[in-house]
C-alpha atoms as a PDB file:
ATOM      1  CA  UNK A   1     -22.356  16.631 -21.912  1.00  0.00           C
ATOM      2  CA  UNK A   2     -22.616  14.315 -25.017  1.00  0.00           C
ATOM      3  CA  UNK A   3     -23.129  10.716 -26.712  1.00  0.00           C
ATOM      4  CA  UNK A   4     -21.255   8.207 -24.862  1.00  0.00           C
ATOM      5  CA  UNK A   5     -19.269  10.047 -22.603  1.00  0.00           C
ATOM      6  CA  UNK A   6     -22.135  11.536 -21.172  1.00  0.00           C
ATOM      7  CA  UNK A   7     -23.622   7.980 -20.011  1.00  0.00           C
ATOM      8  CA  UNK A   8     -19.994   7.050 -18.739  1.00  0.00           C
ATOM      9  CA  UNK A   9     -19.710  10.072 -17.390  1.00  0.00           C
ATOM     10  CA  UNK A  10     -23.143   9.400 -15.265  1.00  0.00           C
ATOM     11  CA  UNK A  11     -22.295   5.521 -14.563  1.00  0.00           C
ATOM     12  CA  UNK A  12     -18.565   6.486 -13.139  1.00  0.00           C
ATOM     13  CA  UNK A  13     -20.224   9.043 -11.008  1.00  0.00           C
ATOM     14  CA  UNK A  14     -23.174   6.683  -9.549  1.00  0.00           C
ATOM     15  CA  UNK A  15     -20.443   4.083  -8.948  1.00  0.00           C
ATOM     16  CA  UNK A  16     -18.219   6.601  -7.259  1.00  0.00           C
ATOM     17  CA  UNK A  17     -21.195   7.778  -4.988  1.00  0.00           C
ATOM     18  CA  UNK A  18     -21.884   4.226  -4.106  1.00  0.00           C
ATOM     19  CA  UNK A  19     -18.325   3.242  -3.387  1.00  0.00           C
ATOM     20  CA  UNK A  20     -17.533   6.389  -1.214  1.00  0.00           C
ATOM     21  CA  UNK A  21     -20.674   6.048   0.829  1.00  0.00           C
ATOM     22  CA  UNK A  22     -20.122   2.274   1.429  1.00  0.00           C
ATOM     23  CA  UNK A  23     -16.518   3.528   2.471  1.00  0.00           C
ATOM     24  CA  UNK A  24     -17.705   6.592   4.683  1.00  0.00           C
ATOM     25  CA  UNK A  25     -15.673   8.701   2.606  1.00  0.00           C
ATOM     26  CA  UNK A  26     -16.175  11.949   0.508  1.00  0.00           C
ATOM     27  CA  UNK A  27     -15.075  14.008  -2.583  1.00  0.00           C
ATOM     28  CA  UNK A  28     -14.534  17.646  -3.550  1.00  0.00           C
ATOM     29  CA  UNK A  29     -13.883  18.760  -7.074  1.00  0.00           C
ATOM     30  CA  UNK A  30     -11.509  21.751  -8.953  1.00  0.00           C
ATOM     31  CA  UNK A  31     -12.502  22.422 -11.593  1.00  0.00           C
ATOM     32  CA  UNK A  32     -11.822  24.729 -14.783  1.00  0.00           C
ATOM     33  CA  UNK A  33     -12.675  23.704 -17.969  1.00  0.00           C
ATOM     34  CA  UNK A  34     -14.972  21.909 -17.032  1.00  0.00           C
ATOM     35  CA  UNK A  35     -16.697  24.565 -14.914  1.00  0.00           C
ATOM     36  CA  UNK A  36     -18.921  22.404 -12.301  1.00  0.00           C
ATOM     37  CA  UNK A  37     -19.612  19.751 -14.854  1.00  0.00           C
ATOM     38  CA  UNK A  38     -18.082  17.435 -12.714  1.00  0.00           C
ATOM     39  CA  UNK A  39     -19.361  18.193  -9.608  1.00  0.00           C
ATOM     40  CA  UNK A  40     -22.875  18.154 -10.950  1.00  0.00           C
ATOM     41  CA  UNK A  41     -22.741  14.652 -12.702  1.00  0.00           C
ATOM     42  CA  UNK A  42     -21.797  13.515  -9.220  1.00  0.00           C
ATOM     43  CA  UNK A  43     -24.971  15.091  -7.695  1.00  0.00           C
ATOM     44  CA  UNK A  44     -27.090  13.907 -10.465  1.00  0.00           C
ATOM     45  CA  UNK A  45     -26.696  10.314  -8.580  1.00  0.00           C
ATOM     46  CA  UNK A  46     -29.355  10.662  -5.431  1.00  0.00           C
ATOM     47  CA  UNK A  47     -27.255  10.237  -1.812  1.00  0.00           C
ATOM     48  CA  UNK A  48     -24.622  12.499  -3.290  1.00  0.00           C
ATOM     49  CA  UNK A  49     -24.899  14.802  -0.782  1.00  0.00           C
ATOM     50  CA  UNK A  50     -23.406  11.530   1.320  1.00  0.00           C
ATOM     51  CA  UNK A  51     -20.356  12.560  -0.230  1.00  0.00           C
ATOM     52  CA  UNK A  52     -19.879  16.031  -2.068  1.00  0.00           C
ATOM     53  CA  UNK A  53     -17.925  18.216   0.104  1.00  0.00           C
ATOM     54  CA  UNK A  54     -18.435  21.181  -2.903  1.00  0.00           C
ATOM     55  CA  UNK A  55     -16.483  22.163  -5.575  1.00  0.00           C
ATOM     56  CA  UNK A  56     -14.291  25.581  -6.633  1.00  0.00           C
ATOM     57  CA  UNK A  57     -14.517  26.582 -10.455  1.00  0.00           C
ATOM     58  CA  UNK A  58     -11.615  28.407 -10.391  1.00  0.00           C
ATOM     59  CA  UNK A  59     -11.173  29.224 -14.432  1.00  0.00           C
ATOM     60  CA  UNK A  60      -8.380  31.994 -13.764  1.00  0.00           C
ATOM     61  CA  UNK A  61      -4.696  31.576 -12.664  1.00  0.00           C
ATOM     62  CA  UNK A  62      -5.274  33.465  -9.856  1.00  0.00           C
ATOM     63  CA  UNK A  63      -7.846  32.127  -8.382  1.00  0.00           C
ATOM     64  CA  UNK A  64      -6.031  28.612  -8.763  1.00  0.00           C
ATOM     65  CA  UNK A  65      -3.451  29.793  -6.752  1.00  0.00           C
ATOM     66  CA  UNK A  66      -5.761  31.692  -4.179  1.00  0.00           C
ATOM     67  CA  UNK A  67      -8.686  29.388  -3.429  1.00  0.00           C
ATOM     68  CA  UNK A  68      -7.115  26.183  -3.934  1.00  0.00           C
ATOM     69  CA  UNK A  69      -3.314  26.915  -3.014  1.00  0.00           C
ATOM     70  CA  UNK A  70      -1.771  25.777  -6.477  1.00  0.00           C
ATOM     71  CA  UNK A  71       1.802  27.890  -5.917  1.00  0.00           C
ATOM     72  CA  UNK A  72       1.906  31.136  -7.834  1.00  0.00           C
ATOM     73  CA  UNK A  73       5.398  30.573  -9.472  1.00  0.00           C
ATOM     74  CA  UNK A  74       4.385  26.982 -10.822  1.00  0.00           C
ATOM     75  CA  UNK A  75       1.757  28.543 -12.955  1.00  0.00           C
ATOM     76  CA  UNK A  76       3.846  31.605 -13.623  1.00  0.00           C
ATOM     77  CA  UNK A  77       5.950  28.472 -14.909  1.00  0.00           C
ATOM     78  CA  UNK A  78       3.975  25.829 -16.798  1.00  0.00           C
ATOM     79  CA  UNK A  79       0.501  28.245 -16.954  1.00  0.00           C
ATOM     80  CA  UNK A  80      -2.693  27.019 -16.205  1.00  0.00           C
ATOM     81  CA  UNK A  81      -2.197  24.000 -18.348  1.00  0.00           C
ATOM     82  CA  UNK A  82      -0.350  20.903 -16.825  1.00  0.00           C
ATOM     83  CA  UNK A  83      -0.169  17.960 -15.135  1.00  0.00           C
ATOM     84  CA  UNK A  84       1.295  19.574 -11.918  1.00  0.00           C
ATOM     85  CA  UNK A  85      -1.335  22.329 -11.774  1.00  0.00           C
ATOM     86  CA  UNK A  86      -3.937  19.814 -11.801  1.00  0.00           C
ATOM     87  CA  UNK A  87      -2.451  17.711  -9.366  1.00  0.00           C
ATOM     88  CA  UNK A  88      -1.923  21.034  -7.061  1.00  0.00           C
ATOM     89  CA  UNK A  89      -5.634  21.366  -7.708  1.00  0.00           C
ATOM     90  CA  UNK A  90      -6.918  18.240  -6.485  1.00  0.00           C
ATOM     91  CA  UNK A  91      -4.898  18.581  -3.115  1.00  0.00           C
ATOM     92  CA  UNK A  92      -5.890  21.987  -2.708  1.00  0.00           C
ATOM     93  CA  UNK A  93      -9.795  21.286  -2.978  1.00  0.00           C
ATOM     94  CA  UNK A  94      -9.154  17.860  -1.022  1.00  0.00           C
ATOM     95  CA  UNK A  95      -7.670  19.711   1.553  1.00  0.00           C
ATOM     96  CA  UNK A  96      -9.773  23.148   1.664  1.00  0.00           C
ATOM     97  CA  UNK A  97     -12.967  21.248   1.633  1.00  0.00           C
ATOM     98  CA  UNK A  98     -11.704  18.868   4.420  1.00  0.00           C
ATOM     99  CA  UNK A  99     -12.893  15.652   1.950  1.00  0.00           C
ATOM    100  CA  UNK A 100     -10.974  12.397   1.341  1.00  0.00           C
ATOM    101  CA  UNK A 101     -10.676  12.748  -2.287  1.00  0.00           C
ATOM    102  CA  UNK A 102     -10.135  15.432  -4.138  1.00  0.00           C
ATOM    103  CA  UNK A 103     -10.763  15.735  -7.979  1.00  0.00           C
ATOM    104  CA  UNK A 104      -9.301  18.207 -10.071  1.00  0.00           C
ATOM    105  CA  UNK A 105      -9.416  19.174 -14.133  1.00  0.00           C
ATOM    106  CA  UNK A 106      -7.791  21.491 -16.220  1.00  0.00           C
ATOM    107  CA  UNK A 107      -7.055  22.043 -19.949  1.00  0.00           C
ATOM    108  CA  UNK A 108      -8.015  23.504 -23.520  1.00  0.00           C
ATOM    109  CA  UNK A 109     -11.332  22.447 -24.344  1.00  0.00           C
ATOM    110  CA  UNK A 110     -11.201  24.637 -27.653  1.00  0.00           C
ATOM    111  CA  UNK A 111     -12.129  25.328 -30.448  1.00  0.00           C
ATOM    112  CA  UNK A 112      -8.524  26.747 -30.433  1.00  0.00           C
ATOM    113  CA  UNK A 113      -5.390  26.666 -28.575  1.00  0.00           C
ATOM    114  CA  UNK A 114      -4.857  28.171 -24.897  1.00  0.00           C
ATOM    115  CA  UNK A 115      -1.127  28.963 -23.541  1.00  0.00           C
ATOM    116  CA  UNK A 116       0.559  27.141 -26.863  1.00  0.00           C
ATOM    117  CA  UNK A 117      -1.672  23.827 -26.305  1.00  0.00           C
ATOM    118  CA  UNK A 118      -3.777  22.246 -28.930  1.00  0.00           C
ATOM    119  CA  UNK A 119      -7.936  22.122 -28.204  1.00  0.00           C
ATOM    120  CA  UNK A 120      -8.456  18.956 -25.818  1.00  0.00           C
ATOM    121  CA  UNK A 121      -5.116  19.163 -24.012  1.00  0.00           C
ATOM    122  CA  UNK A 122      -6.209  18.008 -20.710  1.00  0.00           C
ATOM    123  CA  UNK A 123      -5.075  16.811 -17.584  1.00  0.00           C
ATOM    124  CA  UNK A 124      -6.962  15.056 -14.544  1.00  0.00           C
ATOM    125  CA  UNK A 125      -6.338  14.444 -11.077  1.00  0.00           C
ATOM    126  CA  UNK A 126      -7.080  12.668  -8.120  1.00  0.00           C
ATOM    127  CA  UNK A 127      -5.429  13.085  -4.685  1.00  0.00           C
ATOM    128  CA  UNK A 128      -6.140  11.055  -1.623  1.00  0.00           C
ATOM    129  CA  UNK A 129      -5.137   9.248   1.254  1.00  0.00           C
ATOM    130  CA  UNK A 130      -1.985   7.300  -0.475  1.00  0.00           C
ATOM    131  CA  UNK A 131      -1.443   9.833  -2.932  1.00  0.00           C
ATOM    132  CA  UNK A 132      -2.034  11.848  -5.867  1.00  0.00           C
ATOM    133  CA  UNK A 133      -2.573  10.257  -9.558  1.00  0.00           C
ATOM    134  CA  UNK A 134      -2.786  12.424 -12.425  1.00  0.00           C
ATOM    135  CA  UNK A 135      -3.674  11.772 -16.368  1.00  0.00           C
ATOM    136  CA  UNK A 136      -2.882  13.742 -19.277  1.00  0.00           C
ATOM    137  CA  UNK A 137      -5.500  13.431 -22.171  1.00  0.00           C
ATOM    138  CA  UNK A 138      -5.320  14.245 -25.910  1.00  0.00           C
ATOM    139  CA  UNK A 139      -9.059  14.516 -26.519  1.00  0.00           C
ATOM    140  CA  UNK A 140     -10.729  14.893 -29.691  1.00  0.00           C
ATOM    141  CA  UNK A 141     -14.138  16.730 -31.016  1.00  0.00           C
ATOM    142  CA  UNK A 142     -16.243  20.071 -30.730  1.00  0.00           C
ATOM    143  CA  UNK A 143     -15.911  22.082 -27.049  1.00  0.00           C
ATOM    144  CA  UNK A 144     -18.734  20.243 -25.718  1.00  0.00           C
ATOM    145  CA  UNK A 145     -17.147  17.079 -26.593  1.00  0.00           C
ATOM    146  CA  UNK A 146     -13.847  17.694 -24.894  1.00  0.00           C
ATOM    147  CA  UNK A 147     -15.578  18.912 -21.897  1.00  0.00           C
ATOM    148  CA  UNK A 148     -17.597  15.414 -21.745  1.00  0.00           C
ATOM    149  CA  UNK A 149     -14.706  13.401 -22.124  1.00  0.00           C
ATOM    150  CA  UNK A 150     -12.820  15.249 -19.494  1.00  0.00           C
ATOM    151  CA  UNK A 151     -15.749  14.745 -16.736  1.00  0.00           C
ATOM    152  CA  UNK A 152     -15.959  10.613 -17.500  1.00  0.00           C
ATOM    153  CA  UNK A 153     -12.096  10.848 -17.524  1.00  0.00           C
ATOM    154  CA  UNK A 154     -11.587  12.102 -13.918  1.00  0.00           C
ATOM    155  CA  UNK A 155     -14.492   9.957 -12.481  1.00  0.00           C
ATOM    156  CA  UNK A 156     -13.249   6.934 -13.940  1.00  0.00           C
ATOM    157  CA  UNK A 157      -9.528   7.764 -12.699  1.00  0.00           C
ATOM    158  CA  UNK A 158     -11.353   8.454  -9.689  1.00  0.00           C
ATOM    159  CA  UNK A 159     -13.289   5.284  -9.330  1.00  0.00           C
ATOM    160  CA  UNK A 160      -9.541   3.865 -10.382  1.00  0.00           C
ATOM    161  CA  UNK A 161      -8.179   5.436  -7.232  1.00  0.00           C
ATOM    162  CA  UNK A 162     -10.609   4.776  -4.236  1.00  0.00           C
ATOM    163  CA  UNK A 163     -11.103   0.798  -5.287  1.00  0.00           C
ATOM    164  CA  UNK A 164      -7.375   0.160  -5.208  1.00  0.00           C
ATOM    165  CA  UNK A 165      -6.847   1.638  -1.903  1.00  0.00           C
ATOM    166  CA  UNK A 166      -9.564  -1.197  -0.820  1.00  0.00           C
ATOM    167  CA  UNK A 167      -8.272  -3.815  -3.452  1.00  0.00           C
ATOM    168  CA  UNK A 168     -11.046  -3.783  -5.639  1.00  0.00           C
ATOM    169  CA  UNK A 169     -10.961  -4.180  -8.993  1.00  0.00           C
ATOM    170  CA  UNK A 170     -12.002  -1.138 -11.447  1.00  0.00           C
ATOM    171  CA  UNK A 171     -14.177  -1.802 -13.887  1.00  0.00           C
ATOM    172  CA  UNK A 172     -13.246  -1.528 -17.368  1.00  0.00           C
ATOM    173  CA  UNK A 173     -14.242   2.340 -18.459  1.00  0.00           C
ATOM    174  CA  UNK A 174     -13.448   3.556 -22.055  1.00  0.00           C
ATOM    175  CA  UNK A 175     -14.119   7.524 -21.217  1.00  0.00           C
ATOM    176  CA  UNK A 176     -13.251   8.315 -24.979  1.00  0.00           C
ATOM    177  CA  UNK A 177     -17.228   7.265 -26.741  1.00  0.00           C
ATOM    178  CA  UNK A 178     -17.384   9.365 -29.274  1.00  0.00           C
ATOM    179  CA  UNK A 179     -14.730  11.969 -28.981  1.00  0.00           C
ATOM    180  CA  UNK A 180     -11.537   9.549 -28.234  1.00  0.00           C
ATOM    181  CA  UNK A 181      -8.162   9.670 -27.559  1.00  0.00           C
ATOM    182  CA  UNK A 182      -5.506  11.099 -30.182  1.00  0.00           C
ATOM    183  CA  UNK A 183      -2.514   8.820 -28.933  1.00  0.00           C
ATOM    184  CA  UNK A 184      -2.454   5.691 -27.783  1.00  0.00           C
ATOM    185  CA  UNK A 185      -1.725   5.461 -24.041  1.00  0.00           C
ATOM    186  CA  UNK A 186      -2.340   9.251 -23.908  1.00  0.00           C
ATOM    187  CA  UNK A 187      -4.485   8.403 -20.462  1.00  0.00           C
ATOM    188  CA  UNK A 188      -1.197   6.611 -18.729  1.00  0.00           C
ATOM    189  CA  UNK A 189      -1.311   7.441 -15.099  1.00  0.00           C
ATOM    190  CA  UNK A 190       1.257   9.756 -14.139  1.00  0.00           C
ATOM    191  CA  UNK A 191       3.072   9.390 -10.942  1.00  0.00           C
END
Protein backbone atom coordinates (compact mmCIF):
# COMPACT_ATOMS: atom_id res chain seq x y z
CA UNK A 1 0.00 0.00 0.00
CA UNK A 2 0.83 3.79 -0.13
CA UNK A 3 1.04 7.43 1.54
CA UNK A 4 -1.95 8.04 3.52
CA UNK A 5 -4.12 5.38 2.72
CA UNK A 6 -1.74 3.01 3.80
CA UNK A 7 -1.73 4.46 7.56
CA UNK A 8 -5.68 4.60 7.35
CA UNK A 9 -5.70 1.59 5.96
CA UNK A 10 -3.61 0.14 9.17
CA UNK A 11 -5.59 2.41 11.85
CA UNK A 12 -9.22 1.15 10.39
CA UNK A 13 -7.91 -2.33 10.63
CA UNK A 14 -6.42 -2.07 14.39
CA UNK A 15 -9.73 -0.40 15.31
CA UNK A 16 -11.72 -3.10 13.62
CA UNK A 17 -9.64 -5.87 15.45
CA UNK A 18 -10.24 -4.13 18.69
CA UNK A 19 -13.93 -3.56 18.22
CA UNK A 20 -14.68 -7.20 17.01
CA UNK A 21 -12.74 -8.78 19.82
CA UNK A 22 -14.39 -6.54 22.50
CA UNK A 23 -17.69 -7.75 20.67
CA UNK A 24 -16.71 -11.57 20.41
CA UNK A 25 -17.21 -11.31 16.86
CA UNK A 26 -15.17 -12.11 13.64
CA UNK A 27 -14.47 -11.20 9.94
CA UNK A 28 -13.68 -12.95 6.66
CA UNK A 29 -12.65 -11.13 3.55
CA UNK A 30 -13.31 -11.58 -0.63
CA UNK A 31 -11.26 -10.27 -2.20
CA UNK A 32 -10.09 -9.50 -5.94
CA UNK A 33 -8.38 -6.61 -6.74
CA UNK A 34 -7.13 -6.30 -3.96
CA UNK A 35 -5.73 -9.84 -3.77
CA UNK A 36 -5.27 -10.47 0.21
CA UNK A 37 -4.35 -6.89 0.82
CA UNK A 38 -7.10 -6.65 2.98
CA UNK A 39 -6.95 -9.54 4.85
CA UNK A 40 -3.31 -8.95 5.63
CA UNK A 41 -3.64 -5.27 6.92
CA UNK A 42 -6.08 -6.87 9.33
CA UNK A 43 -3.44 -9.40 10.54
CA UNK A 44 -0.79 -6.84 10.65
CA UNK A 45 -2.75 -5.67 14.03
CA UNK A 46 -1.48 -8.46 16.81
CA UNK A 47 -4.83 -10.52 18.30
CA UNK A 48 -6.06 -10.72 14.74
CA UNK A 49 -6.19 -14.14 14.77
CA UNK A 50 -9.13 -13.22 17.57
CA UNK A 51 -11.01 -12.47 14.63
CA UNK A 52 -9.88 -13.50 10.98
CA UNK A 53 -11.90 -16.34 9.91
CA UNK A 54 -9.57 -16.29 6.35
CA UNK A 55 -10.06 -14.84 3.25
CA UNK A 56 -10.76 -16.20 -0.65
CA UNK A 57 -8.87 -14.18 -3.48
CA UNK A 58 -11.03 -15.16 -5.96
CA UNK A 59 -9.69 -12.78 -9.08
CA UNK A 60 -11.75 -14.85 -11.80
CA UNK A 61 -15.55 -14.94 -12.48
CA UNK A 62 -15.63 -18.31 -11.86
CA UNK A 63 -14.23 -18.74 -8.96
CA UNK A 64 -16.57 -15.83 -7.59
CA UNK A 65 -19.34 -17.80 -8.34
CA UNK A 66 -17.79 -21.21 -7.11
CA UNK A 67 -16.03 -20.48 -3.82
CA UNK A 68 -18.04 -17.73 -2.62
CA UNK A 69 -21.59 -18.47 -4.25
CA UNK A 70 -21.94 -15.04 -6.18
CA UNK A 71 -24.81 -16.49 -8.86
CA UNK A 72 -23.38 -17.35 -12.24
CA UNK A 73 -26.01 -15.39 -14.35
CA UNK A 74 -25.48 -12.07 -12.25
CA UNK A 75 -21.95 -11.91 -13.42
CA UNK A 76 -22.80 -13.31 -16.81
CA UNK A 77 -24.96 -10.00 -16.35
CA UNK A 78 -23.14 -7.04 -14.80
CA UNK A 79 -19.38 -8.99 -15.01
CA UNK A 80 -17.12 -9.04 -12.34
CA UNK A 81 -17.50 -5.37 -11.76
CA UNK A 82 -20.49 -4.11 -9.57
CA UNK A 83 -22.02 -3.27 -6.65
CA UNK A 84 -24.15 -6.52 -6.50
CA UNK A 85 -21.17 -8.82 -7.14
CA UNK A 86 -19.47 -7.36 -4.30
CA UNK A 87 -22.24 -7.48 -2.09
CA UNK A 88 -22.76 -11.36 -3.23
CA UNK A 89 -19.12 -11.55 -2.21
CA UNK A 90 -19.21 -10.41 1.20
CA UNK A 91 -22.21 -12.83 2.06
CA UNK A 92 -20.63 -15.58 0.41
CA UNK A 93 -17.22 -15.34 2.44
CA UNK A 94 -19.38 -14.31 5.64
CA UNK A 95 -21.22 -17.26 5.25
CA UNK A 96 -18.54 -19.94 3.89
CA UNK A 97 -16.15 -18.97 6.57
CA UNK A 98 -18.92 -19.18 9.27
CA UNK A 99 -17.72 -15.33 10.53
CA UNK A 100 -20.01 -12.43 11.55
CA UNK A 101 -18.81 -10.05 9.04
CA UNK A 102 -17.93 -10.51 5.90
CA UNK A 103 -15.84 -8.04 3.71
CA UNK A 104 -15.74 -8.09 0.16
CA UNK A 105 -13.86 -5.86 -2.84
CA UNK A 106 -13.94 -5.79 -6.35
CA UNK A 107 -13.05 -3.42 -9.24
CA UNK A 108 -10.48 -1.98 -11.91
CA UNK A 109 -7.47 -1.03 -10.22
CA UNK A 110 -5.79 -0.16 -13.71
CA UNK A 111 -3.73 1.26 -15.41
CA UNK A 112 -6.60 0.67 -17.95
CA UNK A 113 -10.12 -0.25 -18.18
CA UNK A 114 -11.61 -3.86 -17.28
CA UNK A 115 -15.26 -4.95 -18.65
CA UNK A 116 -15.96 -1.13 -20.11
CA UNK A 117 -15.00 0.50 -16.54
CA UNK A 118 -12.52 3.23 -16.09
CA UNK A 119 -9.11 2.33 -13.75
CA UNK A 120 -10.34 2.75 -9.97
CA UNK A 121 -13.95 1.69 -10.52
CA UNK A 122 -14.51 0.01 -7.31
CA UNK A 123 -17.00 -1.28 -5.16
CA UNK A 124 -16.91 -2.45 -1.35
CA UNK A 125 -18.93 -4.44 0.83
CA UNK A 126 -19.83 -5.41 4.10
CA UNK A 127 -22.50 -7.97 5.11
CA UNK A 128 -23.53 -8.84 8.60
CA UNK A 129 -25.96 -9.54 11.08
CA UNK A 130 -28.60 -6.61 10.00
CA UNK A 131 -27.52 -6.54 6.60
CA UNK A 132 -25.38 -5.89 3.77
CA UNK A 133 -23.90 -2.22 2.92
CA UNK A 134 -22.09 -1.68 -0.15
CA UNK A 135 -19.96 1.49 -1.63
CA UNK A 136 -19.08 2.30 -5.03
CA UNK A 137 -15.72 4.29 -5.37
CA UNK A 138 -14.27 6.42 -8.19
CA UNK A 139 -10.63 6.25 -7.10
CA UNK A 140 -7.85 8.07 -8.48
CA UNK A 141 -3.85 7.37 -9.02
CA UNK A 142 -1.26 4.62 -10.20
CA UNK A 143 -2.45 0.64 -9.55
CA UNK A 144 -0.89 0.64 -6.28
CA UNK A 145 -2.76 3.62 -5.34
CA UNK A 146 -6.19 2.36 -6.20
CA UNK A 147 -5.48 -0.82 -4.51
CA UNK A 148 -4.61 1.26 -1.16
CA UNK A 149 -7.54 3.24 -1.28
CA UNK A 150 -9.76 0.30 -1.82
CA UNK A 151 -8.32 -1.66 1.43
CA UNK A 152 -8.87 1.71 3.88
CA UNK A 153 -12.24 2.00 2.01
CA UNK A 154 -13.75 -1.38 3.05
CA UNK A 155 -12.24 -1.26 6.63
CA UNK A 156 -13.54 2.01 7.29
CA UNK A 157 -17.12 0.97 5.82
CA UNK A 158 -16.47 -1.87 7.92
CA UNK A 159 -15.66 -0.15 11.13
CA UNK A 160 -18.96 2.00 9.84
CA UNK A 161 -20.98 -1.18 10.02
CA UNK A 162 -20.11 -3.14 13.30
CA UNK A 163 -20.25 0.30 15.60
CA UNK A 164 -23.77 1.10 14.45
CA UNK A 165 -25.12 -2.23 15.15
CA UNK A 166 -23.81 -1.35 18.91
CA UNK A 167 -24.62 2.48 18.58
CA UNK A 168 -21.31 3.71 18.49
CA UNK A 169 -20.21 6.40 16.75
CA UNK A 170 -17.60 5.94 13.70
CA UNK A 171 -14.90 7.89 13.67
CA UNK A 172 -14.34 10.30 11.03
CA UNK A 173 -12.08 8.30 8.19
CA UNK A 174 -11.13 10.12 4.91
CA UNK A 175 -9.86 6.71 2.99
CA UNK A 176 -9.02 8.95 -0.14
CA UNK A 177 -5.06 10.49 1.29
CA UNK A 178 -3.44 10.84 -1.56
CA UNK A 179 -5.28 9.13 -4.32
CA UNK A 180 -9.01 10.62 -3.64
CA UNK A 181 -12.24 10.44 -4.80
CA UNK A 182 -13.26 11.63 -8.48
CA UNK A 183 -16.97 12.64 -7.51
CA UNK A 184 -18.23 13.98 -4.73
CA UNK A 185 -20.36 11.55 -2.70
CA UNK A 186 -18.92 8.77 -4.93
CA UNK A 187 -18.52 6.65 -1.39
CA UNK A 188 -22.55 7.01 -0.59
CA UNK A 189 -23.62 3.83 1.03
CA UNK A 190 -25.70 1.84 -1.11
CA UNK A 191 -28.62 0.01 0.22
Amino acid sequence: MSGASDSVAVASGAALVAELTEAGETLACAESLTAGLVAATVADTPGASNVLRGGVVAYAADLKSALLGVPADLLGRVGTVDGGVAAAMAEGVRERLDATWGLATTGVAGPGPAEGKPAGTVHVAVAGPTGTARRLLRLNGTRAQVRAGTVAAVLALALEETRATRGTAAPVTDPRGTVGLSAPGASATEQ
